[in-house]
Protein backbone atom coordinates (compact mmCIF):
# COMPACT_ATOMS: atom_id res chain seq x y z
CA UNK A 1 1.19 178.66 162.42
CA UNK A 2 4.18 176.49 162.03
CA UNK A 3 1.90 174.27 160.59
CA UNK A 4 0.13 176.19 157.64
CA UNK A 5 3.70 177.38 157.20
CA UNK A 6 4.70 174.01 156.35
CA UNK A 7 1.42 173.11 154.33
CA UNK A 8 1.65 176.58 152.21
CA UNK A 9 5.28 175.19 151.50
CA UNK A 10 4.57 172.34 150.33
CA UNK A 11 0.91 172.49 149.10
CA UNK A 12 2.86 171.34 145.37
CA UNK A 13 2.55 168.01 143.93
CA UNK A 14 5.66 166.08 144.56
CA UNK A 15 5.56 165.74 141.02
CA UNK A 16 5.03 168.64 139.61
CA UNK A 17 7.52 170.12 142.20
CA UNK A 18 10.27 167.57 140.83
CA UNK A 19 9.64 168.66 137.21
CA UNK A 20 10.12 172.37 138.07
CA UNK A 21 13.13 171.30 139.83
CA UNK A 22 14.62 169.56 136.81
CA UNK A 23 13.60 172.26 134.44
CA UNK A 24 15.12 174.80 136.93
CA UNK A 25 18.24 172.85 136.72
CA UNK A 26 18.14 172.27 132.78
CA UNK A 27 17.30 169.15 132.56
CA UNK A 28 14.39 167.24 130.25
CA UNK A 29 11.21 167.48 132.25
CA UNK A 30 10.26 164.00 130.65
CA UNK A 31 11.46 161.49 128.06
CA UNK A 32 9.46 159.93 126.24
CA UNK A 33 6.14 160.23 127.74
CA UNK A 34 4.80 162.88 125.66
CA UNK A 35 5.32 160.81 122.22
CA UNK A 36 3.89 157.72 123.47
CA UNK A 37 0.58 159.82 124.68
CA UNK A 38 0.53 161.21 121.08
CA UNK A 39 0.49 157.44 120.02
CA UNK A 40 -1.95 156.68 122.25
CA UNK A 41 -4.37 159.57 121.06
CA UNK A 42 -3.81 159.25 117.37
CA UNK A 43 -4.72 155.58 117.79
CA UNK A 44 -7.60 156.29 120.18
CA UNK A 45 -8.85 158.72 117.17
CA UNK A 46 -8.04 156.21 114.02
CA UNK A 47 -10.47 153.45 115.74
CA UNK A 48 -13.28 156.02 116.35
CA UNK A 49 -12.86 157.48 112.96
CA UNK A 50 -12.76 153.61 111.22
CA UNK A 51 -16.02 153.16 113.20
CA UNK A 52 -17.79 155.62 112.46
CA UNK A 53 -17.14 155.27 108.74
CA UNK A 54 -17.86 151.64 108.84
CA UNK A 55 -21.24 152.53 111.01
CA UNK A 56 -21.98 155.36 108.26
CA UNK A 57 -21.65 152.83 105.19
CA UNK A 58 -23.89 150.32 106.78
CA UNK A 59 -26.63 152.64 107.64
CA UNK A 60 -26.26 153.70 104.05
CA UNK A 61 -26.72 150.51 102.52
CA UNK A 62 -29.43 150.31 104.96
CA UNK A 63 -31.17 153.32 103.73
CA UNK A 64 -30.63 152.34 100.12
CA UNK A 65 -32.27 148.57 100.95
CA UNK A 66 -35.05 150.41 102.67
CA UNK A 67 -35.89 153.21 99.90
CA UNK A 68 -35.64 150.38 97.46
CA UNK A 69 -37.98 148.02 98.91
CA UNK A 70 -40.71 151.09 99.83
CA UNK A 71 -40.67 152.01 96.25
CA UNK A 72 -41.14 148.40 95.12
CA UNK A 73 -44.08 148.07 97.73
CA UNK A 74 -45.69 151.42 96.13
CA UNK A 75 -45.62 150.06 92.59
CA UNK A 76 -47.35 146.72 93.47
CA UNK A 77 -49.52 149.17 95.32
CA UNK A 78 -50.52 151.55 92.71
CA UNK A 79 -51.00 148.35 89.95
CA UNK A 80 -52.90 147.29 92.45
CA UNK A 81 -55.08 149.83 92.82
CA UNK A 82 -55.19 150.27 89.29
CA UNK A 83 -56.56 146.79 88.43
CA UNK A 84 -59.33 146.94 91.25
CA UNK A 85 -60.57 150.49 89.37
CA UNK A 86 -61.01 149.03 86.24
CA UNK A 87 -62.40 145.73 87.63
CA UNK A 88 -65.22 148.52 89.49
CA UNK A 89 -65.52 150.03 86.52
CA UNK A 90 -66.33 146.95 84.41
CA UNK A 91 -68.70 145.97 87.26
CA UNK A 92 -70.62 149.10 87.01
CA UNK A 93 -70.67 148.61 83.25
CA UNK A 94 -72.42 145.39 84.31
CA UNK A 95 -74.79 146.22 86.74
CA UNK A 96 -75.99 149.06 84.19
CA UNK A 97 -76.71 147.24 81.56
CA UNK A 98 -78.43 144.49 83.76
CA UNK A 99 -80.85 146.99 84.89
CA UNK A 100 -81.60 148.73 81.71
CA UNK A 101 -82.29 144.67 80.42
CA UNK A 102 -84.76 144.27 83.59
CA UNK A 103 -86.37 148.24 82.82
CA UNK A 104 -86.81 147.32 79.10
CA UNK A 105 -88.74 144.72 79.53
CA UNK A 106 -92.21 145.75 80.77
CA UNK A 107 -93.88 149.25 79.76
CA UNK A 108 -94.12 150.44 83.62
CA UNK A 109 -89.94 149.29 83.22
CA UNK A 110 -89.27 151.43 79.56
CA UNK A 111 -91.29 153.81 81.33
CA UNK A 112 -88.94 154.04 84.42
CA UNK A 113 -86.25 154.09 82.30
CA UNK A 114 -87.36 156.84 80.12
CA UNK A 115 -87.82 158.95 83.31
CA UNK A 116 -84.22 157.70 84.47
CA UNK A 117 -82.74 159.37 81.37
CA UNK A 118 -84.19 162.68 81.96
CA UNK A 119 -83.45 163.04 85.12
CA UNK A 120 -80.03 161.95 84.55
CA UNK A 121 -79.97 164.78 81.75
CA UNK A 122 -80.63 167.58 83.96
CA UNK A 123 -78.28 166.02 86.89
CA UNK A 124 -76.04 165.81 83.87
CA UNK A 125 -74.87 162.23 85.56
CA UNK A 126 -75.16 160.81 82.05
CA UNK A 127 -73.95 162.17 78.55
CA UNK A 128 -76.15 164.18 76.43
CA UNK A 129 -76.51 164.21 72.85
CA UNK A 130 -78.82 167.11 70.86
CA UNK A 131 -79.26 170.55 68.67
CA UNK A 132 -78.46 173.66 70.82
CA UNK A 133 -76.04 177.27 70.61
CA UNK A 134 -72.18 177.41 71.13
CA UNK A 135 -70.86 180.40 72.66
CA UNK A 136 -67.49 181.45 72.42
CA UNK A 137 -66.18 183.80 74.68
CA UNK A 138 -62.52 185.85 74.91
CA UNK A 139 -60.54 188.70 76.49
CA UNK A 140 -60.21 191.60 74.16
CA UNK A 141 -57.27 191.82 71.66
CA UNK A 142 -54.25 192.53 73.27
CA UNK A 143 -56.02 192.75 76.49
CA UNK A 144 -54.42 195.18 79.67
CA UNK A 145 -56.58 195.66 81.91
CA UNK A 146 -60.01 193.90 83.85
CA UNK A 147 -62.36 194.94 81.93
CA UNK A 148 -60.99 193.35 79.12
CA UNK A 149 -60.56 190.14 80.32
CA UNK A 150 -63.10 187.41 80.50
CA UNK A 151 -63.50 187.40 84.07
CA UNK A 152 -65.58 183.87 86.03
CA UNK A 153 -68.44 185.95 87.29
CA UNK A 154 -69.21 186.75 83.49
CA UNK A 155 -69.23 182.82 82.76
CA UNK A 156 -71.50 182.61 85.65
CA UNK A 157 -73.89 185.07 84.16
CA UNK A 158 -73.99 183.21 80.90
CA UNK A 159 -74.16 180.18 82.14
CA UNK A 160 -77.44 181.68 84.19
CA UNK A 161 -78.89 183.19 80.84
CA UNK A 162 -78.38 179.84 79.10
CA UNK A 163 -80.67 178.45 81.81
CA UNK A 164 -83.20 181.17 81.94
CA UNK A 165 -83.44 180.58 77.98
CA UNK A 166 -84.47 176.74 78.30
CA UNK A 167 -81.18 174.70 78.36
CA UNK A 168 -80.98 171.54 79.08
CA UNK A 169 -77.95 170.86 79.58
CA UNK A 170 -74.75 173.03 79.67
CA UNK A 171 -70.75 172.78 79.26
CA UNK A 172 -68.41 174.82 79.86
CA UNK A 173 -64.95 173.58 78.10
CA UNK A 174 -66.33 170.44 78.64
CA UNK A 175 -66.92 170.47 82.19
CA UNK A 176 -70.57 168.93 82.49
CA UNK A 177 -72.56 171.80 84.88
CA UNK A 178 -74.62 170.61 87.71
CA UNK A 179 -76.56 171.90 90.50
CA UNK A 180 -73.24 171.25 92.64
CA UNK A 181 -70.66 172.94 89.87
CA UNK A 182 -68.99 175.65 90.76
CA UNK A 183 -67.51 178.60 88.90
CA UNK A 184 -64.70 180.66 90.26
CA UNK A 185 -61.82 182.02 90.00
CA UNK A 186 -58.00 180.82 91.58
CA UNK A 187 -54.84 180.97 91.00
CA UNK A 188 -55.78 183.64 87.89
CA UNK A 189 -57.27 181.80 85.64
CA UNK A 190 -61.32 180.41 85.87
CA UNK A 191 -61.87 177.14 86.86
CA UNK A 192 -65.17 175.05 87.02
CA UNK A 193 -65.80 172.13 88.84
CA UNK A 194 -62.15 173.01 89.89
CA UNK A 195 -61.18 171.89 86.63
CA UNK A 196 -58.64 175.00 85.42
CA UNK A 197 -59.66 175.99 81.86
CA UNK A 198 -57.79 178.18 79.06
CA UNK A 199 -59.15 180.74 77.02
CA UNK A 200 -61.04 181.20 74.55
CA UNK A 201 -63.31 179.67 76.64
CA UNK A 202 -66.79 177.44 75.02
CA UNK A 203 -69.59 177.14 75.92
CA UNK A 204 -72.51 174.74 74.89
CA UNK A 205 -76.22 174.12 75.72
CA UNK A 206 -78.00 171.78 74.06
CA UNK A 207 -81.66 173.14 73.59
CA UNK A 208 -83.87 174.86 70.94
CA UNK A 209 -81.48 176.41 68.98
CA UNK A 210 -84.47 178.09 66.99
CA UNK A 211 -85.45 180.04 69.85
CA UNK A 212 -82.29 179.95 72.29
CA UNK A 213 -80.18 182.55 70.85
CA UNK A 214 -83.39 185.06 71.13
CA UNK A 215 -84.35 184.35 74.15
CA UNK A 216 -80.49 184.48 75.48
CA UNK A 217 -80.20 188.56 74.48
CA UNK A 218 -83.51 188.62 76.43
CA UNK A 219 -81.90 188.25 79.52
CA UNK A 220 -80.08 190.08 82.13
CA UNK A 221 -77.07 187.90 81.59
CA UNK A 222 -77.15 188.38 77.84
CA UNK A 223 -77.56 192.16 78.17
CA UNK A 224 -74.14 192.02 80.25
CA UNK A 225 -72.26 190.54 77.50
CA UNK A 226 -73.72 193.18 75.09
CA UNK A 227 -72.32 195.84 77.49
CA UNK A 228 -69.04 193.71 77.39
CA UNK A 229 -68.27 193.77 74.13
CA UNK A 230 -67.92 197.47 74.16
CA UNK A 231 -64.72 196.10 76.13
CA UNK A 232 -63.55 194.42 73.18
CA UNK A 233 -64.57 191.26 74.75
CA UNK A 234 -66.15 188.69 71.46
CA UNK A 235 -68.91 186.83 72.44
CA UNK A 236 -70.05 184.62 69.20
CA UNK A 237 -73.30 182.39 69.47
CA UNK A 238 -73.36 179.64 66.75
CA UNK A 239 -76.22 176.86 66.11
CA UNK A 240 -74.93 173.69 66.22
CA UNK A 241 -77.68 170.67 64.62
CA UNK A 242 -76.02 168.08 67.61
CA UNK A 243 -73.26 168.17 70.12
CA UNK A 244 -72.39 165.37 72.87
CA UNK A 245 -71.80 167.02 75.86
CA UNK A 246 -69.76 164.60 78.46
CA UNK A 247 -71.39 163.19 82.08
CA UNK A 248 -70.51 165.14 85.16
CA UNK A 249 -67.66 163.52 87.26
CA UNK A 250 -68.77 161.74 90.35
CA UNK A 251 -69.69 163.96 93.08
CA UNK A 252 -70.39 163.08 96.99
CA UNK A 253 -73.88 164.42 97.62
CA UNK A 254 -74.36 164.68 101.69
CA UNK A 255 -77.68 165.89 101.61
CA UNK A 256 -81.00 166.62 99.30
CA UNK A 257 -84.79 167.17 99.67
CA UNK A 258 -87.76 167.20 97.34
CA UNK A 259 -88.79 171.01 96.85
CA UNK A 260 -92.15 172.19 97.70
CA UNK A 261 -95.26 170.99 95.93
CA UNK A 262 -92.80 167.65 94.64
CA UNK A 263 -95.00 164.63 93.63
């Protein structure tokens, strides 16, 4: 016991035990120390702080030598890309009017050719030119509610009708219609071959324009736009003597087959 008696005593630090001393007795616990560990931080802290700052500008200029040399690298990129489209487009150009040389110059070639050209009508892949009806379509006057709005399932049935009454080919806005347009709505406003459009809204088929018109209020789609126009909606067919209506945009066909009864 003598023993833990002694330890307990003196379990201190000698040196904390003579720096209680010498504050019991009034005296200065240490000189000097305290300032010159102050030193020693506030140094410590200046280098780390100078580092860092010196490691942040670097990266920045870093960063700013990067960012400038990516942007550089995207504008030879894009005029790049840019020249090679209108070298493919030249080269199409080209290769067009080498084959429509080759078709023109036997009859079983014109013949081709002439067959080409209406196919290419009603695939609208190539611009059409001819008589036909322009229909204009809008929302009601100061239009409020659904009904009175021109709405893409009414372009749909028009476009239909315009079909049904021997079109051959059809616009709407100037969107070329194919068998792989589509005309919706999104976002709030129609859009066809996701192309947005704006009203009033046009649309043109080239056809008979003698019998077109007729034959258009014969139909069920034509019927529905009577009916609208109790809405306030105008619907205003015109004969036009020609219109050019544009070639369909480019579009990735994955599959096809020959209908029933094809030659």
């Amino acid at each position: 016991m003598g023993l833990l008696d002694h330890l307990t005593a003196t379990s201190m630090d000698e040196d904390y035990a003579h720096v209680s001393r010498r504050r019991a007795n009034g005296g200065p616990a240490s000189k000097g120390r305290p300032g010159r560990v102050a030193l020693v931080v506030l140094a410590v802290f200046g280098v780390l702080v100078a580092t860092a700052a010196l490691q942040t500008s670097r990266t920045a200029d870093e960063s700013a030598s990067s960012r400038a040399s990516l942007v550089k690298q995207a504008d030879a990129g894009r005029t790049q890309l840019g020249s090679r489209r209108a070298l493919v487009s030249d080269l199409r150009r080209q290769i067009a009017a080498l084959q429509a040389d080759d078709l023109r110059e036997t009859a079983r070639g014109r013949a081709l050719e002439t067959r080409i050209t209406r196919l290419g009508v009603q695939a609208g892949t190539v611009p059409t030119r001819g008589p036909g009806i322009e229909v204009r379509l809008d929302d009601a006057p100061n239009a409020k509610t659904y009904e009175q709005r021109v709405q893409a399932p009414d372009v749909q049935k028009l476009v239909n009708a315009l079909w049904q009454s021997g079109a051959e080919a059809v616009a709407v806005d100037g969107q070329r219609l194919t068998s792989l347009s589509a005309i919706r709505e999104a976002a709030g406003s129609i859009t066809v071959n996701f192309a947005s459009l704006s009203r009033p809204y046009t649309v043109q088929a080239i056809g008979d324009p003698k019998t077109m018109g007729a034959r258009l209020l014969d139909t069920s789609g034509g019927q529905t736009w009577v009916t609208l126009q109790s809405f306030g909606l105008q619907f205003d067919v015109n004969t036009k003597d020609s219109m050019l209506l544009p070639a369909a945009k480019r579009a990735t066909l994955r599959s096809a087959h020959l209908p029933e009864g094809s030659p």
